[in-house]
Protein backbone atom coordinates (compact mmCIF):
# COMPACT_ATOMS: atom_id res chain seq x y z
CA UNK A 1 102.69 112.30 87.31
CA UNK A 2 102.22 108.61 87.50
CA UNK A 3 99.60 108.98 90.78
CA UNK A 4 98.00 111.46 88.87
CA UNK A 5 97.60 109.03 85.71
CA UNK A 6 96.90 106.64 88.36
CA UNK A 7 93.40 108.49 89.30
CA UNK A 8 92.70 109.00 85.24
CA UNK A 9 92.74 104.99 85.38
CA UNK A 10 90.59 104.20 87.70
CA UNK A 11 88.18 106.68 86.75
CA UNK A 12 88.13 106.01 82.94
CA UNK A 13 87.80 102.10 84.12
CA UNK A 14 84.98 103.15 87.01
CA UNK A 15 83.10 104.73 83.84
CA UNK A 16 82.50 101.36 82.81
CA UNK A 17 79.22 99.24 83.15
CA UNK A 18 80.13 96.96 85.84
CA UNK A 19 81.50 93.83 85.50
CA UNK A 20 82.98 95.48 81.92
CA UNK A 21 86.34 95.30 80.88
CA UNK A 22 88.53 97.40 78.78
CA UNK A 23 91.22 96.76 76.19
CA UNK A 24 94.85 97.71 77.39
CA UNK A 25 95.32 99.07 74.56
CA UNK A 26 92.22 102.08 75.15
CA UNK A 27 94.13 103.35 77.87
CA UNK A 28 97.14 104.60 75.82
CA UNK A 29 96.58 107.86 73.99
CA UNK A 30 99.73 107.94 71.08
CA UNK A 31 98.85 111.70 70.69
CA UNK A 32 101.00 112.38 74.32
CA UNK A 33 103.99 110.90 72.92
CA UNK A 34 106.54 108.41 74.58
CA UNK A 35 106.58 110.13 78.09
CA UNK A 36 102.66 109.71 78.25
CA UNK A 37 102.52 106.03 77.35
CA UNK A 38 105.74 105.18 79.61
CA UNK A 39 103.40 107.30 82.38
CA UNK A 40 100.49 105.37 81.69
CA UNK A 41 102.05 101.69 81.59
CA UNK A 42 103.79 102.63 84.70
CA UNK A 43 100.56 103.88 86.65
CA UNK A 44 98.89 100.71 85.32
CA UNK A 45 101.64 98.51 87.03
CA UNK A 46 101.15 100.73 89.97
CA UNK A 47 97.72 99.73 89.87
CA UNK A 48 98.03 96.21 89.29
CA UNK A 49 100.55 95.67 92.13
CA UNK A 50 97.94 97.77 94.37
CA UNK A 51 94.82 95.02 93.36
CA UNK A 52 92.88 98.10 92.06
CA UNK A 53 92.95 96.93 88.81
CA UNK A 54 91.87 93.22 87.66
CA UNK A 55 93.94 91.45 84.44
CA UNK A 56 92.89 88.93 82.43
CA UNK A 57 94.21 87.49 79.22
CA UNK A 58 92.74 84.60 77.34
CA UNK A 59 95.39 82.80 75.97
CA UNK A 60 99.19 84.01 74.89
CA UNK A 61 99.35 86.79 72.38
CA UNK A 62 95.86 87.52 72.79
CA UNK A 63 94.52 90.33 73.81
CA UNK A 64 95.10 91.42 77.26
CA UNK A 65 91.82 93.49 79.05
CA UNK A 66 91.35 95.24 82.31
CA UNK A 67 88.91 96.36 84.58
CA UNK A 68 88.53 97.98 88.08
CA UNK A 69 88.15 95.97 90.95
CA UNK A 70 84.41 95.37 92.43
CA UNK A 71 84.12 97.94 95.29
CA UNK A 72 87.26 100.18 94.44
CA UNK A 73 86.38 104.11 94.59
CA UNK A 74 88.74 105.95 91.87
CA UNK A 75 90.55 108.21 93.52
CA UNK A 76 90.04 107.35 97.21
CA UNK A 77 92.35 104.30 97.51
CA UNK A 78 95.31 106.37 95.07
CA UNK A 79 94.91 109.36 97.64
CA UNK A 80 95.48 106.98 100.55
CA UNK A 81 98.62 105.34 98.51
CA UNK A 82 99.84 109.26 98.36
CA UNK A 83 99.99 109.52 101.87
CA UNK A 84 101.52 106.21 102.54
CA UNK A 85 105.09 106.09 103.97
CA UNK A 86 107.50 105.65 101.37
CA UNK A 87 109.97 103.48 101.67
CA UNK A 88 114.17 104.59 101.38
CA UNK A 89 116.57 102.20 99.97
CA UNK A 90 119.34 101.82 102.84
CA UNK A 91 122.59 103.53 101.55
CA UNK A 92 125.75 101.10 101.11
């Protein structure tokens, strides 16, 4: 599931020295096919929107990194997202 991916995220990101980042690109294993990349990219939007990750990019076309934000716990702040209220679109 995409939380689930979500948690592998933040703790393969909280493995790293801090202050490190990551290339985008690590966090995609080819070996799980199409439905495991879509999974990840979406948890790492999920993340992104959520401030639990951190983006940079140099300059266009370069490469883009990532790293977890300063303070974030993996796993706590994805469990509290998992017991959020979700939101229904209104039927028309």
């Amino acid at each position: 599931s995409v939380r689930q991916r979500m948690s592998d995220v933040l703790s393969a990101l909280g493995r790293l020295e801090q202050g490190r980042y990551t290339e985008f690109t690590a966090l995609f294993d080819p070996a799980e096919g199409r439905l495991g990349i879509v999974v990840t990219f979406l948890a790492l939007l999920e993340l992104i929107r959520e401030a639990l990750v951190e983006v940079v990019q140099s300059e266009p076309y370069a490469p883009i990194h990532l790293k977890a934000r300063a303070g974030e716990t993996p796993n706590a702040d994805v469990a509290a997202a998992d017991e959020a209220p979700v939101e229904e679109p209104e039927a028309s």
